[in-house]
PDB file of N, CA and C in Angstrom:
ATOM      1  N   UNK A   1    -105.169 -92.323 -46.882  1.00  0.00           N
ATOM      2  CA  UNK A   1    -106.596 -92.171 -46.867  1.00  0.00           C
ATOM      3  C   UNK A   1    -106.994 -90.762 -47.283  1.00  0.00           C
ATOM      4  N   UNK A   2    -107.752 -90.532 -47.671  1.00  0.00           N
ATOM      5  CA  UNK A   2    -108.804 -89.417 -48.106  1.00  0.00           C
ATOM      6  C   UNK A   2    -109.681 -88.711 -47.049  1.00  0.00           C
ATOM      7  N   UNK A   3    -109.322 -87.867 -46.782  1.00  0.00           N
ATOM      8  CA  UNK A   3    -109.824 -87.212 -45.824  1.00  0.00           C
ATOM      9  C   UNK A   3    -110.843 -85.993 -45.952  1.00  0.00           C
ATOM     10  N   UNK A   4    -112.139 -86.208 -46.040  1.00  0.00           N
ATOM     11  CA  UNK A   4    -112.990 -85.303 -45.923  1.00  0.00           C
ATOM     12  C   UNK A   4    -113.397 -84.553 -45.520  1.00  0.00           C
ATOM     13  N   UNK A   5    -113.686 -83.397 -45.663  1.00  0.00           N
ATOM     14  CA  UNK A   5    -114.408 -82.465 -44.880  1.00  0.00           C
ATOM     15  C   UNK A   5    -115.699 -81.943 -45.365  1.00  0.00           C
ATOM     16  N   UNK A   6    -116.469 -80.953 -44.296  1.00  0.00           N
ATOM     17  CA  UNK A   6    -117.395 -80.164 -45.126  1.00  0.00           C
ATOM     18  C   UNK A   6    -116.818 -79.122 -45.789  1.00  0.00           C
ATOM     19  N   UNK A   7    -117.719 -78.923 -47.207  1.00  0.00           N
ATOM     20  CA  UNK A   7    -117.765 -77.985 -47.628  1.00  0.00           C
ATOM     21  C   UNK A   7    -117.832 -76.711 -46.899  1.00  0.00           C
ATOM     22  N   UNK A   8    -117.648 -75.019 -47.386  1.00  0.00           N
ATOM     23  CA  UNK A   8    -118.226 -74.453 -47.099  1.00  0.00           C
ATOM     24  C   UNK A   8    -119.422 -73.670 -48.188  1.00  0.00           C
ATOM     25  N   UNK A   9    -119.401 -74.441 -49.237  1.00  0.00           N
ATOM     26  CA  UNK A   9    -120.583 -74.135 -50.006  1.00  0.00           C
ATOM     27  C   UNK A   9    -121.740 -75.551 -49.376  1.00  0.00           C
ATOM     28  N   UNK A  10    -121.681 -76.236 -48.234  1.00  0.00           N
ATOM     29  CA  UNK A  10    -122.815 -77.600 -47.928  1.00  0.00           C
ATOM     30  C   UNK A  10    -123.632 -76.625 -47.408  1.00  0.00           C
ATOM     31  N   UNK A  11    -124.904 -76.453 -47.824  1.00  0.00           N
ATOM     32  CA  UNK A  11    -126.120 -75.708 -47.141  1.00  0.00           C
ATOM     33  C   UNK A  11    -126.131 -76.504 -45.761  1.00  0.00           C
ATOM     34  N   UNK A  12    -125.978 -77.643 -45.486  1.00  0.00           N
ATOM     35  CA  UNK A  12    -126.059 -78.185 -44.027  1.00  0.00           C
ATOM     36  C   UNK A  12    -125.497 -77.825 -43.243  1.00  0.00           C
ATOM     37  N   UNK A  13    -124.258 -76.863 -43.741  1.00  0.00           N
ATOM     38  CA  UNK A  13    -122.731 -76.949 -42.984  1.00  0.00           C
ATOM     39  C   UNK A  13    -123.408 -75.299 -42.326  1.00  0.00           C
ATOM     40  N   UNK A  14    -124.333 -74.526 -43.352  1.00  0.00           N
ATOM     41  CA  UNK A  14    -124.557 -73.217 -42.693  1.00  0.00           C
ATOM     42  C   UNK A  14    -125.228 -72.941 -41.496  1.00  0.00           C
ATOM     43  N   UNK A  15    -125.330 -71.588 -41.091  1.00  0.00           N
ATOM     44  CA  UNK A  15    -126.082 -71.238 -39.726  1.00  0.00           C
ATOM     45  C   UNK A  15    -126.892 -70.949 -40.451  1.00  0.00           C
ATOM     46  N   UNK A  16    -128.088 -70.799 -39.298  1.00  0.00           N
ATOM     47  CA  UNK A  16    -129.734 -70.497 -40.240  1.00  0.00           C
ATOM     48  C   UNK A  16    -129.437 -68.839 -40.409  1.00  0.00           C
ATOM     49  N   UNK A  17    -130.570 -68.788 -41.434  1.00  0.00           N
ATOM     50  CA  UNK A  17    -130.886 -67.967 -42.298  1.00  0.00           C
ATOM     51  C   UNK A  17    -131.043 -66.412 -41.350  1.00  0.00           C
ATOM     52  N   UNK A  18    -130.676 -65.167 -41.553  1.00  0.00           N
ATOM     53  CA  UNK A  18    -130.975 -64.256 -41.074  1.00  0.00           C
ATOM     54  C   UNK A  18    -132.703 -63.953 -40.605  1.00  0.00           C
ATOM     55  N   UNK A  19    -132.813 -63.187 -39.842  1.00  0.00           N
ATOM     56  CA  UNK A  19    -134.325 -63.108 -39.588  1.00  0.00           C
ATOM     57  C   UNK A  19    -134.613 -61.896 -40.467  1.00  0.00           C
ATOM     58  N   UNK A  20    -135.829 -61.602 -40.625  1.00  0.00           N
ATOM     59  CA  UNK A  20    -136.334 -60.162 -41.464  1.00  0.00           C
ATOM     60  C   UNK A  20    -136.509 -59.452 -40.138  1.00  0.00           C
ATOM     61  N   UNK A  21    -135.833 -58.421 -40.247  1.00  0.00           N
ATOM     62  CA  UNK A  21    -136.337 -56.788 -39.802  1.00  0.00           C
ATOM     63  C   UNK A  21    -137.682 -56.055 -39.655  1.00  0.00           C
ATOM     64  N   UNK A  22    -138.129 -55.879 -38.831  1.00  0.00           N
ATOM     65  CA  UNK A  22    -139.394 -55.129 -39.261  1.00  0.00           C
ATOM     66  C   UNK A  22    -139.588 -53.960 -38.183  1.00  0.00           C
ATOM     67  N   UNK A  23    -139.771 -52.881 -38.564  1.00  0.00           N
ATOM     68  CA  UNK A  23    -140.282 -51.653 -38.162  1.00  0.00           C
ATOM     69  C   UNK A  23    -141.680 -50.962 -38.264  1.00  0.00           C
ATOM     70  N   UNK A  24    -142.677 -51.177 -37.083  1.00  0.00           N
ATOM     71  CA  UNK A  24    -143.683 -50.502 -36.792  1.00  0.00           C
ATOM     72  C   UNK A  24    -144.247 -52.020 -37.209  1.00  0.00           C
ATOM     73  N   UNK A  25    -144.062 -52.733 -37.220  1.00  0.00           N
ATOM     74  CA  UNK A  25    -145.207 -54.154 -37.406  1.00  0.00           C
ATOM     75  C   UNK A  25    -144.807 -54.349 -39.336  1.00  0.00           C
ATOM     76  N   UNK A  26    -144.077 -54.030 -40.063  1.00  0.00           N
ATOM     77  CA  UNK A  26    -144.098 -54.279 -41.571  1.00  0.00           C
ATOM     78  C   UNK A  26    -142.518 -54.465 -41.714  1.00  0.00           C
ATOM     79  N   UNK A  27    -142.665 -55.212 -42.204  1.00  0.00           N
ATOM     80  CA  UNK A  27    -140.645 -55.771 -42.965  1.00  0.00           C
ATOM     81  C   UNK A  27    -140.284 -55.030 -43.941  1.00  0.00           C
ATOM     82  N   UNK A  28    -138.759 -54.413 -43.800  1.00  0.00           N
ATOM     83  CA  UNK A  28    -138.403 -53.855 -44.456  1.00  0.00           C
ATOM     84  C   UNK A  28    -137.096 -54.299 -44.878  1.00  0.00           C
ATOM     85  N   UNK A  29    -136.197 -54.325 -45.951  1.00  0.00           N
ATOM     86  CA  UNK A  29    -135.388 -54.548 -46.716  1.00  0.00           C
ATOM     87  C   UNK A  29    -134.554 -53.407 -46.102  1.00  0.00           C
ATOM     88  N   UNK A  30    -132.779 -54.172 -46.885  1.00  0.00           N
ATOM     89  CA  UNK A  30    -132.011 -53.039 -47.153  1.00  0.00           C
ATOM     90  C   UNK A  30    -132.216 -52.744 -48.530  1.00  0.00           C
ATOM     91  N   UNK A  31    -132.040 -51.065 -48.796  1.00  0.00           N
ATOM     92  CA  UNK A  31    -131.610 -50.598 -49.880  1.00  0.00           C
ATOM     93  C   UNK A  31    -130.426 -49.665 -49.551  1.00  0.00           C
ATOM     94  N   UNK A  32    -129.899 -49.266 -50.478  1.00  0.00           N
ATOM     95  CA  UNK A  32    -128.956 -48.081 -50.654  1.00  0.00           C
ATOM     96  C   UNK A  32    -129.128 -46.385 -51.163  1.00  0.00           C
ATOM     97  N   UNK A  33    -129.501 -46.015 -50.155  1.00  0.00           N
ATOM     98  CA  UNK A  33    -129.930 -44.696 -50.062  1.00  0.00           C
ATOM     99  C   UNK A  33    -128.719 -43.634 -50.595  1.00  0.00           C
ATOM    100  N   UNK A  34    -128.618 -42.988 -51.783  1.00  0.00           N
ATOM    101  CA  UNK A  34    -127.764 -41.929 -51.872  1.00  0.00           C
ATOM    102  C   UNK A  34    -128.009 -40.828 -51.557  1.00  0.00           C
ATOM    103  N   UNK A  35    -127.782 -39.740 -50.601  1.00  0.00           N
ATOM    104  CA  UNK A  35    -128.594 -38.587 -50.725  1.00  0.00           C
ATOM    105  C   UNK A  35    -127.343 -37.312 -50.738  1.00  0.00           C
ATOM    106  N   UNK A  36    -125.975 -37.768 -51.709  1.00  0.00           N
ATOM    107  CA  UNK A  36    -125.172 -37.028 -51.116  1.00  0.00           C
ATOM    108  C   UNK A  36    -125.339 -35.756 -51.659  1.00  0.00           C
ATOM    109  N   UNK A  37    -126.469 -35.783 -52.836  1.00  0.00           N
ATOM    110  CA  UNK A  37    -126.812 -34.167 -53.559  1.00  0.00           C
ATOM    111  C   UNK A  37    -127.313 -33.369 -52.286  1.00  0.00           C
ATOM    112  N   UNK A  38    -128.116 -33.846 -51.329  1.00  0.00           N
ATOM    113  CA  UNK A  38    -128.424 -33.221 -50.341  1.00  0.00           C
ATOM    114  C   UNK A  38    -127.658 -32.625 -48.837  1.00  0.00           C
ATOM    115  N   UNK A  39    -126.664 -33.506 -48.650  1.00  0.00           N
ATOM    116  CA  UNK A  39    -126.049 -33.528 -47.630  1.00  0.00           C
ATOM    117  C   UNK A  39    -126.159 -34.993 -46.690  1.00  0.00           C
ATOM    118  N   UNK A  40    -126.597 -35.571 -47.167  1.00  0.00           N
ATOM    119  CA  UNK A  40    -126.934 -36.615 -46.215  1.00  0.00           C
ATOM    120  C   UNK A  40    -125.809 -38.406 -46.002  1.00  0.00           C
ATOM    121  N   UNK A  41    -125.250 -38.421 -47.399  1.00  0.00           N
ATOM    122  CA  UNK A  41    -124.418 -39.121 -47.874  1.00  0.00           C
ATOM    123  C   UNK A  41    -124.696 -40.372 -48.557  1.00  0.00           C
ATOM    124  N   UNK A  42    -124.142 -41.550 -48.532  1.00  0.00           N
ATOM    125  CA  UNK A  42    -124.555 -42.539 -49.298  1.00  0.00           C
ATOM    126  C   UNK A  42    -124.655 -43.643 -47.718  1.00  0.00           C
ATOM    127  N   UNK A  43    -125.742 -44.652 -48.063  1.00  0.00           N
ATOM    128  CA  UNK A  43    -125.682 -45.773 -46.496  1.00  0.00           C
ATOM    129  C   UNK A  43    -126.876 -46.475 -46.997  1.00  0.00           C
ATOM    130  N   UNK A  44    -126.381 -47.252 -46.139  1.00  0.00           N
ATOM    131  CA  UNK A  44    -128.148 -48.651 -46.519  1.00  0.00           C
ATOM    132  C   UNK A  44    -128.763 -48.269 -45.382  1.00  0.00           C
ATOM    133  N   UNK A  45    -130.012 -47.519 -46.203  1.00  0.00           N
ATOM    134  CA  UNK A  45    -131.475 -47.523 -45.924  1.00  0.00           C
ATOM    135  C   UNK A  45    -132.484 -48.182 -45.761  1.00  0.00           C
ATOM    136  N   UNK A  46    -133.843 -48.384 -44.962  1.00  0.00           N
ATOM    137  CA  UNK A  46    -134.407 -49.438 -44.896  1.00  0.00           C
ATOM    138  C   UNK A  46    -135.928 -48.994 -45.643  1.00  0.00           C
ATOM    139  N   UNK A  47    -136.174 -49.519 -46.425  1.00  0.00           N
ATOM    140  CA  UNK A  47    -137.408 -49.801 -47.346  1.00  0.00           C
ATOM    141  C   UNK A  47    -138.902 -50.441 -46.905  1.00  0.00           C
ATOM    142  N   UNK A  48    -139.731 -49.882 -47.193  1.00  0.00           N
ATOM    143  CA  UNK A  48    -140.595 -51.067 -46.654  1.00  0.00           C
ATOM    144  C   UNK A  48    -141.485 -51.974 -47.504  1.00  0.00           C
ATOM    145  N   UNK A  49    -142.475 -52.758 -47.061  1.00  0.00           N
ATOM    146  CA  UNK A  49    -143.045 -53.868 -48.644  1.00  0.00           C
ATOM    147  C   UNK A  49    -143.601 -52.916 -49.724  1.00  0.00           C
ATOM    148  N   UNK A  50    -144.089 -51.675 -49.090  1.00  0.00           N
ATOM    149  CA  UNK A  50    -144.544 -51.118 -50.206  1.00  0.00           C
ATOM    150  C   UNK A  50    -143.697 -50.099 -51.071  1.00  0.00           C
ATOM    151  N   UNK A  51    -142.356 -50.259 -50.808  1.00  0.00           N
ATOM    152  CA  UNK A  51    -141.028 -49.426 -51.685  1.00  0.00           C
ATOM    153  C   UNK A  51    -140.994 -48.023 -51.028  1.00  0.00           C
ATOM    154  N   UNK A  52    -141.770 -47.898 -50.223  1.00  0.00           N
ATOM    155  CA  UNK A  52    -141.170 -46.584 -49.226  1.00  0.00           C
ATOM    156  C   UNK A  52    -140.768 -46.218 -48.509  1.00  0.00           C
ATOM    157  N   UNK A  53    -139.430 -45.625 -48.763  1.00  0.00           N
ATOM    158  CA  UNK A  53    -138.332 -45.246 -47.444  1.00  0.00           C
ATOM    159  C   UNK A  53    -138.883 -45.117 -45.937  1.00  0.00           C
ATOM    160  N   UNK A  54    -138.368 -45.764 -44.756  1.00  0.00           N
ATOM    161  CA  UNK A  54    -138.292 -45.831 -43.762  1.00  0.00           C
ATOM    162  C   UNK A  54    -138.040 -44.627 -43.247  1.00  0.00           C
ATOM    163  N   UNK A  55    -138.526 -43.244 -42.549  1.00  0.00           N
ATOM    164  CA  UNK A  55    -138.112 -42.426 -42.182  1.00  0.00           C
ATOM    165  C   UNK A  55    -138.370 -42.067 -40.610  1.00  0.00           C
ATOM    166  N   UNK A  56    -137.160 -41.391 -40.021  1.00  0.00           N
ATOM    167  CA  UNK A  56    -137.214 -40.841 -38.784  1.00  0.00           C
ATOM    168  C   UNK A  56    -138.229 -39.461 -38.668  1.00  0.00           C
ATOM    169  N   UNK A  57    -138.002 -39.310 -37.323  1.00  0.00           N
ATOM    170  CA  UNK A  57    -139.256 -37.810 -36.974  1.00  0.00           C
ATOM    171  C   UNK A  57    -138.610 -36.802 -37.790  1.00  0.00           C
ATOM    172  N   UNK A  58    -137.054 -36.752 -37.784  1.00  0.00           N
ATOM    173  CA  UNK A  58    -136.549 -35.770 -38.675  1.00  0.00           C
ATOM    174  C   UNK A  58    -136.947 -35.645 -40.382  1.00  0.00           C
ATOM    175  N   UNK A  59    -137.195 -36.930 -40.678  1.00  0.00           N
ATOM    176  CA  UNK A  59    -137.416 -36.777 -42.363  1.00  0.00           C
ATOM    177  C   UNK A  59    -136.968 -37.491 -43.024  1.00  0.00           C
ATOM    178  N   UNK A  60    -135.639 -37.754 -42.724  1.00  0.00           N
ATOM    179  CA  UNK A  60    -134.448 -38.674 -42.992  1.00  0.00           C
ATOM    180  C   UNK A  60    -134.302 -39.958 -43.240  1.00  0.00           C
ATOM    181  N   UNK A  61    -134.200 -41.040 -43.860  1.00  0.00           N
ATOM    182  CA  UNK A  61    -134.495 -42.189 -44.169  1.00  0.00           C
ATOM    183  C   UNK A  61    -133.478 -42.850 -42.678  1.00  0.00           C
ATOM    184  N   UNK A  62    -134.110 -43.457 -41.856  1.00  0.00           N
ATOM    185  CA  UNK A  62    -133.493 -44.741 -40.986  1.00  0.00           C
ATOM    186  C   UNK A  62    -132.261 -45.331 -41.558  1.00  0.00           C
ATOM    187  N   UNK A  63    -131.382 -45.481 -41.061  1.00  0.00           N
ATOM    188  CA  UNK A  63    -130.682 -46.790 -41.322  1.00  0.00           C
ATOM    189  C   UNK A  63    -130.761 -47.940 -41.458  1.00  0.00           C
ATOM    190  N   UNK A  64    -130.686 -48.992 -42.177  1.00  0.00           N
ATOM    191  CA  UNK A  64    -130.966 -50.298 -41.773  1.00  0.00           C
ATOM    192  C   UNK A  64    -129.999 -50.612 -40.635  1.00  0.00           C
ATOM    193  N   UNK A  65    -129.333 -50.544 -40.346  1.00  0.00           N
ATOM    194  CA  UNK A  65    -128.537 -50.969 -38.668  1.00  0.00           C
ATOM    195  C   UNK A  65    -129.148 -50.349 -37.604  1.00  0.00           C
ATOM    196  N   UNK A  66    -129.575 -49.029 -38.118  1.00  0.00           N
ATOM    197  CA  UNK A  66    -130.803 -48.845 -36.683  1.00  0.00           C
ATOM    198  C   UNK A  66    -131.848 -49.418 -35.906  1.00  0.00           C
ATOM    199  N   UNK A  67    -132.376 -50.281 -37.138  1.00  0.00           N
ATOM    200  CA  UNK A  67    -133.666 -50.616 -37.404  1.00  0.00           C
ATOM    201  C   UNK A  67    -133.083 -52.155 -35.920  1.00  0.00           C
TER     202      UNK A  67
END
């Protein structure tokens, strides 16, 4: 006999969808922040709808894992 399984490309077979992030009430994306000309290094940064970096009291763009 032939024995089936699921895929792991069956969209049925997946867990739901990640949730969106949002900081201060607005969703923000990951991007990839380089700032190693500065000192700061390379890391995913979080963006917001209107394409502007997410920043802490320091200045510094947030992390997206912070968030």
């Amino acid at each position: 006999m032939l024995k089936t399984s699921k895929s792991k490309n069956d969209p049925t077979a997946r867990g739901p969808a990640q949730q969106t992030k949002t900081f201060e009430g607005k969703k923000v994306k990951p991007v990839l922040y380089v700032g190693s000309a500065i000192g700061h290094g390379r890391y995913i940064a979080a963006q917001d709808e209107s394409g502007k970096l997410v920043t802490g009291a320091d200045g510094r763009p947030l992390a997206y894992r912070d968030i």
